[in-house]
Protein backbone atom coordinates (compact mmCIF):
# COMPACT_ATOMS: atom_id res chain seq x y z
CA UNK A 1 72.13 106.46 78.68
CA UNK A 2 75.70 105.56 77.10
CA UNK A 3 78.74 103.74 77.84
CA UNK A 4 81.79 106.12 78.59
CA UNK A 5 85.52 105.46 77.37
CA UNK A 6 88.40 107.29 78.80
CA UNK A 7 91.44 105.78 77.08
CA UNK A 8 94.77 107.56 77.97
CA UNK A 9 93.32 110.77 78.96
CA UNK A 10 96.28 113.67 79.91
CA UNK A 11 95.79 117.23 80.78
CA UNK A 12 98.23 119.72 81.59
CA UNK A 13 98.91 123.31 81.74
CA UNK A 14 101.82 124.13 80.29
CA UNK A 15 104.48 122.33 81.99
CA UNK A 16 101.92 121.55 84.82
CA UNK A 17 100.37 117.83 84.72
CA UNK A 18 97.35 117.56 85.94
CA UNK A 19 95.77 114.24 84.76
CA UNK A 20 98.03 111.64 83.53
CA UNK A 21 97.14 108.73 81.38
CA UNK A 22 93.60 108.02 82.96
CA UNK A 23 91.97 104.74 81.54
CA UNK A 24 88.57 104.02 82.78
CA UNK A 25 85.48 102.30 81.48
CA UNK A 26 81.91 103.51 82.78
CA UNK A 27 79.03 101.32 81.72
CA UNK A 28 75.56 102.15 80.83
CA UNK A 29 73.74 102.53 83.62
CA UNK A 30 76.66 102.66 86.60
CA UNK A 31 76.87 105.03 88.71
CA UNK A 32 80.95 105.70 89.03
CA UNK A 33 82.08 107.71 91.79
CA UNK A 34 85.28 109.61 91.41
CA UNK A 35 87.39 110.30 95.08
CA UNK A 36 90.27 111.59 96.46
CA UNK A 37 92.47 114.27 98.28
CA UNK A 38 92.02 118.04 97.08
CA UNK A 39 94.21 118.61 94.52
CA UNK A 40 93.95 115.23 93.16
CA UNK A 41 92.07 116.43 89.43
CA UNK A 42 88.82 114.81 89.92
CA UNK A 43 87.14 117.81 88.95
CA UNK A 44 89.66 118.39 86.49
CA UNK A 45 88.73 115.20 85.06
CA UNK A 46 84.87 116.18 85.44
CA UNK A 47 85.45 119.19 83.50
CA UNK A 48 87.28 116.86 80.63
CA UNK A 49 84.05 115.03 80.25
CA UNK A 50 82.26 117.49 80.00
CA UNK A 51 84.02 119.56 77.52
CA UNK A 52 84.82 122.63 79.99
CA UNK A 53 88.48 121.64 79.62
CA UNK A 54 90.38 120.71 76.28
CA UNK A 55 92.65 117.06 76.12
CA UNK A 56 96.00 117.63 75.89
CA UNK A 57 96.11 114.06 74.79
CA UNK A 58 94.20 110.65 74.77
CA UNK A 59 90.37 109.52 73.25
CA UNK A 60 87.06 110.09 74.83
CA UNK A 61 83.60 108.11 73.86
CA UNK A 62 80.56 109.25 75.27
CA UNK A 63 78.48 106.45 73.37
CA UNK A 64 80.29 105.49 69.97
CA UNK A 65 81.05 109.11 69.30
CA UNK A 66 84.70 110.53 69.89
CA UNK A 67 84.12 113.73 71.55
CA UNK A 68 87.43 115.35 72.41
CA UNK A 69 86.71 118.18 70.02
CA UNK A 70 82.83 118.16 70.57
CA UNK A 71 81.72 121.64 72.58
CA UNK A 72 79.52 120.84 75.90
CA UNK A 73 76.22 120.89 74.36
CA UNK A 74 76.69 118.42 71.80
CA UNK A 75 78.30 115.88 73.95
CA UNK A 76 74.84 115.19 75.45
CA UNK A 77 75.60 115.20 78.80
CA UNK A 78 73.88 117.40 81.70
CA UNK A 79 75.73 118.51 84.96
CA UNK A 80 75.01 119.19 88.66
CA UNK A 81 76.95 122.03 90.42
CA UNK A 82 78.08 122.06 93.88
CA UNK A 83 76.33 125.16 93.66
CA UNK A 84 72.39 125.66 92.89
CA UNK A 85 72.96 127.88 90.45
CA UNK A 86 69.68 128.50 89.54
CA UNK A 87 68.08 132.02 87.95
CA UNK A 88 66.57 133.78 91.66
CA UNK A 89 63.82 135.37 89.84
CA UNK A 90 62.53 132.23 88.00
CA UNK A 91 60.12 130.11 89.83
CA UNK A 92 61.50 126.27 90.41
CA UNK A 93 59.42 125.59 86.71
CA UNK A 94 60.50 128.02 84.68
CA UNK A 95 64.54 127.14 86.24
CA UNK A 96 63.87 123.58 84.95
CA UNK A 97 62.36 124.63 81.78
CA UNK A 98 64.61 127.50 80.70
CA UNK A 99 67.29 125.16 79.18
CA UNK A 100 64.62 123.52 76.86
CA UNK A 101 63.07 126.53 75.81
CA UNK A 102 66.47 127.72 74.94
CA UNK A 103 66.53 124.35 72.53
CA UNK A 104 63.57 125.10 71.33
CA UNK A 105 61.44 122.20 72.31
CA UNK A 106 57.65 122.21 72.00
CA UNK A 107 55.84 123.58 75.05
CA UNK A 108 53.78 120.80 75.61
CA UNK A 109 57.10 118.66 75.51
CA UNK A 110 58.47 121.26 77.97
CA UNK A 111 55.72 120.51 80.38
CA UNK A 112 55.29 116.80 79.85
CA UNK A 113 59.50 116.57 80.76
CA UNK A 114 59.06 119.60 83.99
CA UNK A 115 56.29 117.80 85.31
CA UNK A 116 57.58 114.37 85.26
CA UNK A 117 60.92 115.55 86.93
CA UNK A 118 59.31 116.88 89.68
CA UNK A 119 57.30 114.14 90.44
CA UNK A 120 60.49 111.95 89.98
CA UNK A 121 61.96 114.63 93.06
CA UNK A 122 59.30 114.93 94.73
CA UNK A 123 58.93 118.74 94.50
CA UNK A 124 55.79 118.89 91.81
CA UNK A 125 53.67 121.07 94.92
CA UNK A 126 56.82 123.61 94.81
CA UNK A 127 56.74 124.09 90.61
CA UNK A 128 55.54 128.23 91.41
CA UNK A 129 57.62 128.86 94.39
CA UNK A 130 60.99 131.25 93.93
CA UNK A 131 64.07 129.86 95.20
CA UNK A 132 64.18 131.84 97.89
CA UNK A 133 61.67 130.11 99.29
CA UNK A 134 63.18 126.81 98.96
CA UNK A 135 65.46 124.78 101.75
CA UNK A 136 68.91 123.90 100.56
CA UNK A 137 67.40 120.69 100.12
CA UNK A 138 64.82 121.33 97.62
CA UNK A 139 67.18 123.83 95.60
CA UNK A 140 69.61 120.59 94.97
CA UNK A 141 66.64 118.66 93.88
CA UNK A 142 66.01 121.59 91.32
CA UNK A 143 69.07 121.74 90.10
CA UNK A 144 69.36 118.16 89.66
CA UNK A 145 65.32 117.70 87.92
CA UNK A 146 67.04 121.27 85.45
CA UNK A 147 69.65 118.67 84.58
CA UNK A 148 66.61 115.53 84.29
CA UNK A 149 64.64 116.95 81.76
CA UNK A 150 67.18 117.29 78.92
CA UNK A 151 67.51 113.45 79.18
CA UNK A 152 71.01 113.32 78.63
CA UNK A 153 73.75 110.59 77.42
CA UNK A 154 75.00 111.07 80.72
CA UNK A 155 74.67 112.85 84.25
CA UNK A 156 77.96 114.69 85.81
CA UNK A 157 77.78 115.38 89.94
CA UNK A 158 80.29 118.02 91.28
CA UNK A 159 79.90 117.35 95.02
CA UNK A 160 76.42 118.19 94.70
CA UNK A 161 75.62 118.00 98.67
CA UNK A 162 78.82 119.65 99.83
CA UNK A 163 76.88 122.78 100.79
CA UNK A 164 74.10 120.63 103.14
CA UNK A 165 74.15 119.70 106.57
CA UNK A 166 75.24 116.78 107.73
CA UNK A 167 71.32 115.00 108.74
CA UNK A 168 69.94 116.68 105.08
CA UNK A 169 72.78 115.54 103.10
CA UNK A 170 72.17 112.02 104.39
CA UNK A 171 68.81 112.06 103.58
CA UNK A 172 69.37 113.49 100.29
CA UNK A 173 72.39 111.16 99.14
CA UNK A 174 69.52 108.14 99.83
CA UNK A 175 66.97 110.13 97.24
CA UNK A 176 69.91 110.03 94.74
CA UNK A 177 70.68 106.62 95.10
CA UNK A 178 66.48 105.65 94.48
CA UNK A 179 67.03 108.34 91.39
CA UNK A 180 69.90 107.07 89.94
CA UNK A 181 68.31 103.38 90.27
CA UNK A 182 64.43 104.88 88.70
CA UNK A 183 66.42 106.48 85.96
CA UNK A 184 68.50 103.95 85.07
CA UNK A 185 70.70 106.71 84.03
CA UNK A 186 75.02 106.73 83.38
CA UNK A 187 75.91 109.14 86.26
CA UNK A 188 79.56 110.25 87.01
CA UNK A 189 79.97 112.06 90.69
CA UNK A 190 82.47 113.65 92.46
CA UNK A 191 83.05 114.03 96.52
CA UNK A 192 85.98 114.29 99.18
CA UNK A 193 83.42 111.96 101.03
CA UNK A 194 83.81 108.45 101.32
CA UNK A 195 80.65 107.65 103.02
CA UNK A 196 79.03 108.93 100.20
CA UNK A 197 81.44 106.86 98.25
CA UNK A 198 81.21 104.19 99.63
CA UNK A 199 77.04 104.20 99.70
CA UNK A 200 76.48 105.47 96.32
CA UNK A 201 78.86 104.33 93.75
CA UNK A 202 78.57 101.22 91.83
CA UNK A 203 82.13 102.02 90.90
CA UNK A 204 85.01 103.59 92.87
CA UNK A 205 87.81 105.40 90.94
CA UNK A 206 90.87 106.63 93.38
CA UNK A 207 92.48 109.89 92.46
CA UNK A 208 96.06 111.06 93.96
CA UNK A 209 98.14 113.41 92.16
CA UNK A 210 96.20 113.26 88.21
CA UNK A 211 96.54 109.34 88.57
CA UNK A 212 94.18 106.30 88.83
CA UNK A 213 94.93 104.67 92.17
CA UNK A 214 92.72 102.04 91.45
CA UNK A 215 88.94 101.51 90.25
CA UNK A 216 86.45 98.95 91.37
CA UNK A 217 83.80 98.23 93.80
CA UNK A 218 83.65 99.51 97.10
CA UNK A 219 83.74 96.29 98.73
CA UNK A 220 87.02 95.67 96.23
CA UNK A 221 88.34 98.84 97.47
CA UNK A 222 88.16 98.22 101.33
CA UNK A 223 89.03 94.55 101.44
CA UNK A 224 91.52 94.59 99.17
CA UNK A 225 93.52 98.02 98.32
CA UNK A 226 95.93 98.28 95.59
CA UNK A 227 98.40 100.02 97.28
CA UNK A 228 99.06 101.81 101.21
CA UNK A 229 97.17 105.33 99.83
CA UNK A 230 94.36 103.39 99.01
CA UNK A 231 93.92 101.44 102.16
CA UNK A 232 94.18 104.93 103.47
CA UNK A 233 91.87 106.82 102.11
CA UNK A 234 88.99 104.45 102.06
CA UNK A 235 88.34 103.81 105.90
CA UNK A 236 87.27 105.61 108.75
CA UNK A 237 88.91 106.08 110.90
CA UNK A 238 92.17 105.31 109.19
CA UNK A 239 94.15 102.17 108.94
CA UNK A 240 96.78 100.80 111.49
CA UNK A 241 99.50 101.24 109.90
CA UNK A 242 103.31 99.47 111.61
CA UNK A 243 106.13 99.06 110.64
CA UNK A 244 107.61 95.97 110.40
CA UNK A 245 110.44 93.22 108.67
CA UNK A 246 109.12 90.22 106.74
CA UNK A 247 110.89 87.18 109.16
CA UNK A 248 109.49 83.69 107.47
CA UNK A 249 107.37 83.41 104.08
CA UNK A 250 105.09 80.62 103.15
CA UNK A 251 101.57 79.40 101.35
CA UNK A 252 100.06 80.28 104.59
CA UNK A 253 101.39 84.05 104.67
CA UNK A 254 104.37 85.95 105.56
CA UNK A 255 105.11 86.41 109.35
CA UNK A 256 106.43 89.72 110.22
CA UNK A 257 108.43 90.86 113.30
CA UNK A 258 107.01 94.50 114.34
CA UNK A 259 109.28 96.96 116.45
CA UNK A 260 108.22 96.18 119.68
CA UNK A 261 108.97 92.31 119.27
CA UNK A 262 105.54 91.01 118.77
CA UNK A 263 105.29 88.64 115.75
CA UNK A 264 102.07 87.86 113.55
CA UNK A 265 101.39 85.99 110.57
CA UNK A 266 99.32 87.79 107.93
CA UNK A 267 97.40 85.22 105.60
CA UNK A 268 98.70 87.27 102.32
CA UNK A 269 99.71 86.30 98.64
CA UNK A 270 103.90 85.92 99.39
CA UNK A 271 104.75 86.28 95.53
CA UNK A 272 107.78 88.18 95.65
CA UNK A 273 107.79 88.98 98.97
CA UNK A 274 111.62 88.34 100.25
CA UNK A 275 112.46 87.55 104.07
CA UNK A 276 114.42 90.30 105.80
CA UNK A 277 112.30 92.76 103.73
CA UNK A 278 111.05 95.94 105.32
CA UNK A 279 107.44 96.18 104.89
CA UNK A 280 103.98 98.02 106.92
CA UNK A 281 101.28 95.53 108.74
CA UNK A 282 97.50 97.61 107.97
CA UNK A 283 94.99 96.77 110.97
CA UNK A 284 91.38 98.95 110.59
CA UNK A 285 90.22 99.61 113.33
CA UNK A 286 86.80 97.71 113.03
CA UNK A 287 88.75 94.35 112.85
CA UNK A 288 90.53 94.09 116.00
CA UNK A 289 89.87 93.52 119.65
CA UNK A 290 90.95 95.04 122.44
CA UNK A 291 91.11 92.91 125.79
CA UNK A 292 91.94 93.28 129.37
CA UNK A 293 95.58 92.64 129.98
CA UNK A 294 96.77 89.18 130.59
CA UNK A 295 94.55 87.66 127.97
CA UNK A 296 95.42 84.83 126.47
CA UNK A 297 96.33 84.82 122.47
CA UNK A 298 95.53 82.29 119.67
CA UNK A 299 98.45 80.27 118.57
CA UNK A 300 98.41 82.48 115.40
CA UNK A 301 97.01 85.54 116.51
CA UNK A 302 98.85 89.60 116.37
CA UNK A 303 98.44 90.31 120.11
CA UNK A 304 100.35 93.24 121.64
CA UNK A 305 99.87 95.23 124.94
CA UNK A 306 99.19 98.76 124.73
CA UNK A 307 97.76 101.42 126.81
CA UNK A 308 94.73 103.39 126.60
CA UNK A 309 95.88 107.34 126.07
CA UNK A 310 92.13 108.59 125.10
CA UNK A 311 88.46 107.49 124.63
CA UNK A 312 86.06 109.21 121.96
CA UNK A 313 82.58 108.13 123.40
CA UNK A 314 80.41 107.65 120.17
CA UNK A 315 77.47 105.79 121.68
CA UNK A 316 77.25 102.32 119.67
CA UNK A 317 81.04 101.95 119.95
CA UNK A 318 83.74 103.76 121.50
CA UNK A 319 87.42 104.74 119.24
CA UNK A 320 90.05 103.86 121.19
CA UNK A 321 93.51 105.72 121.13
CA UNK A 322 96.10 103.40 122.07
CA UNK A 323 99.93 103.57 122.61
CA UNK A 324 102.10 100.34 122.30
CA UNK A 325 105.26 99.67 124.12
CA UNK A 326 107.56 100.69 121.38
CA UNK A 327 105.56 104.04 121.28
CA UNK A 328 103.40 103.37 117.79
CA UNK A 329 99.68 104.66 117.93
CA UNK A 330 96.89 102.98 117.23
CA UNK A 331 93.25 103.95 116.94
CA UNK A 332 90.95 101.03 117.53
CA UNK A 333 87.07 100.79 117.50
CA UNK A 334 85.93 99.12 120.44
CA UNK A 335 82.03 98.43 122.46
CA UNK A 336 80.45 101.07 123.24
CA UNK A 337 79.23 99.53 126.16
CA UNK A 338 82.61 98.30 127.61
CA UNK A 339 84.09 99.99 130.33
CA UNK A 340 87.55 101.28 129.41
CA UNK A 341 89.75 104.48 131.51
CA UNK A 342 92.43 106.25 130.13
CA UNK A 343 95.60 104.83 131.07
CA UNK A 344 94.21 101.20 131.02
CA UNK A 345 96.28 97.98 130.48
CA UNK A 346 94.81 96.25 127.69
CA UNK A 347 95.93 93.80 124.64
CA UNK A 348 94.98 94.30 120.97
CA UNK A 349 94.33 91.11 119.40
CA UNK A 350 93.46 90.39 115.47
CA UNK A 351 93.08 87.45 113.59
CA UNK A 352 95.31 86.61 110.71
CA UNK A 353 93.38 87.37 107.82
CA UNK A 354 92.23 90.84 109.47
CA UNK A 355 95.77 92.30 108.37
CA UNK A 356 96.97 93.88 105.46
CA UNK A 357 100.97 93.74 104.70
CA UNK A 358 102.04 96.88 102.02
CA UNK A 359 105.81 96.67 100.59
CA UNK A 360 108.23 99.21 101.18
CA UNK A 361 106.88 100.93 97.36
CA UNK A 362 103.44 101.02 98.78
CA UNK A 363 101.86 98.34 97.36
CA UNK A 364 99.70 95.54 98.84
CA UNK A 365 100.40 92.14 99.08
CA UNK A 366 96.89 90.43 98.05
CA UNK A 367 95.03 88.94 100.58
CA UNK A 368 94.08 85.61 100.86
CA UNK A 369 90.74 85.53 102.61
CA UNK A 370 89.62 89.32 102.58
CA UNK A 371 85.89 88.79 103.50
CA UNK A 372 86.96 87.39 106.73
CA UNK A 373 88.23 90.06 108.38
CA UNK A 374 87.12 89.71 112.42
CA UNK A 375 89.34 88.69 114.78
CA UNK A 376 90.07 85.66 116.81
CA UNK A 377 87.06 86.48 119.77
CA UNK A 378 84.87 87.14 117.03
CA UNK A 379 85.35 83.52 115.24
């Protein structure tokens, strides 16, 4: 187990950037999840870790040891491909073995560090069997016990359950989260998926184009994003997003007039924040209401009418596609057990603190009370 220390970390190739100036600090023990759009150099930076790519510039500590220059196998790490990649005519023991025998580790060491694995995985009764004879499932859990048993410095995932279906890659993302905790281990994973995001990491780091977008805890990320792309990408579905112009500023919040008239106040840190300035309101669609026409609002709640232009039926809840008078979509989770018709009347009502206000360079204005987030009929 070691603390990691990525401290202005650049890659390029050529006159092509691909990471720029990444600073990021991964404690023993945490697992840090790395996300983002394709193309964004997560597995660039992966790769950078773990010595399959040179730094064009920058330090990196794996423990107290600078290891820009160190080759993969003395950087003590072990990684997890999003393929199996293991040897088809090995059994599922000799596949974990193979990399210690290689090392030249005693047999009985060898055996000791297999058989412990697999117990750890739970695939000790499937030590003999060929991978061919293996589900998906238990093929990841061999790669991942191959990677176990050199008892490395620290673990590297590259989207490790991309190649599952949907009900086993649930299940399985649950047995890494009970591994990571059992092994205490420094683990570094990267997925396009932010439920497994959002369920496994300790830490968040947001990628978009070689930068950090921001890095923190998932709750951090969702309640309060650094910036519109942020709010974005962690959230589904997506956030509200309207545009809007900032009409009245105070220690309450600013109060923002939206295209189709409505006004709102969103409880937000006004630093900076100048009336007259053009700006984006962020509504998820978890923290809203939606409400038969003619409902009354709260003296300080967003309410605007709307129209119902489809209905995804999802059993516990419903996603509601909306259309407001001034034509701007919205995408709203409602009861599943309401009864709502396409081309229904209705009025979409949110509390204060349930919006997010970004400026017009995409960043967020801080909000006030984040972990109160449901709207006025759920207060």
């Amino acid at each position: 187990m070691a603390r990691v220390s990525l401290k202005n970390i650049s890659k390029s190739y050529g006159k092509t950037s691909v990471l720029q100036d990444i600073n990021l600090e991964i404690e023993h023990g945490e697992l840090v999840v790395l996300v983002g759009p394709s193309g964004c150099g997560k597995s660039t930076l992966l790769r950078v870790l773990c010595g399959l790519e040179d730094i064009s510039s920058g330090e990196l500590r794996i423990g107290d040891d600078i290891v820009n220059d160190l080759p993969p196998a003395q950087r003590g790490i072990a990684m997890v491909f999003q393929s199996y990649a293991l040897y088809p005519h090995m059994t599922v023991y000799r596949n974990m073995a193979f990399g210690l025998k290689i090392q030249g580790e005693d047999k009985a060491q060898i055996d000791k560090r297999v058989r412990d694995a697999a117990k750890v995985l739970h695939i000790d009764h499937l030590l003999e069997r060929l991978p061919r004879e293996l589900s998906g499932g238990q093929r990841q859990r061999v790669a991942i016990g191959r990677a176990i048993v050199r008892e490395p410095k620290l673990f590297l995932f590259d989207e490790p359950l991309s190649n599952l279906d949907a009900a086993l890659r649930a299940k399985t993302r649950i047995e890494l989260a009970r591994l990571h905790k059992d092994l205490a281990a420094t683990m570094v994973y990267v997925t396009h998926d932010q439920v497994e995001a959002m369920t496994l990491g300790d830490k968040i780091v947001v990628l978009h184009e070689g930068r950090v977008q921001q890095a923190g805890t998932p709750l951090t990320l969702y309640q309060q994003p650094a910036n519109r792309f942020v709010a974005t990408f962690i959230g589904s579905p997506t956030i509200n997003l309207m545009p809007g112009r900032v009409t009245d500023v105070s220690a309450q919040g600013a109060r923002v007039q939206l295209g189709n008239g409505c006004r709102l106040l969103a409880t937000v840190d006004t630093t900076g924040l100048q009336v007259g300035e053009s700006v984006e309101v962020g509504l998820r669609p978890e923290h809203c209401d939606v409400l038969p026409a003619g409902t009354p609002p709260g003296p300080d709640d967003a309410a605007f009418d709307a129209e119902i232009t489809l209905v995804e039926h999802l059993g516990e809840s419903n996603l509601l596609y909306l259309k407001t008078d001034d034509g701007q979509e919205l995408i709203i989770r409602g009861d599943g057990s309401a009864e709502v018709h396409l081309g229904d009347s209705v009025i979409v009502r949110a509390a204060p603190e349930a919006l997010y206000l970004f400026r017009a360079d995409g960043m967020a204005c801080p909000r006030l009370r984040p972990g109160n987030m449901r709207s006025a009929n759920a207060r």
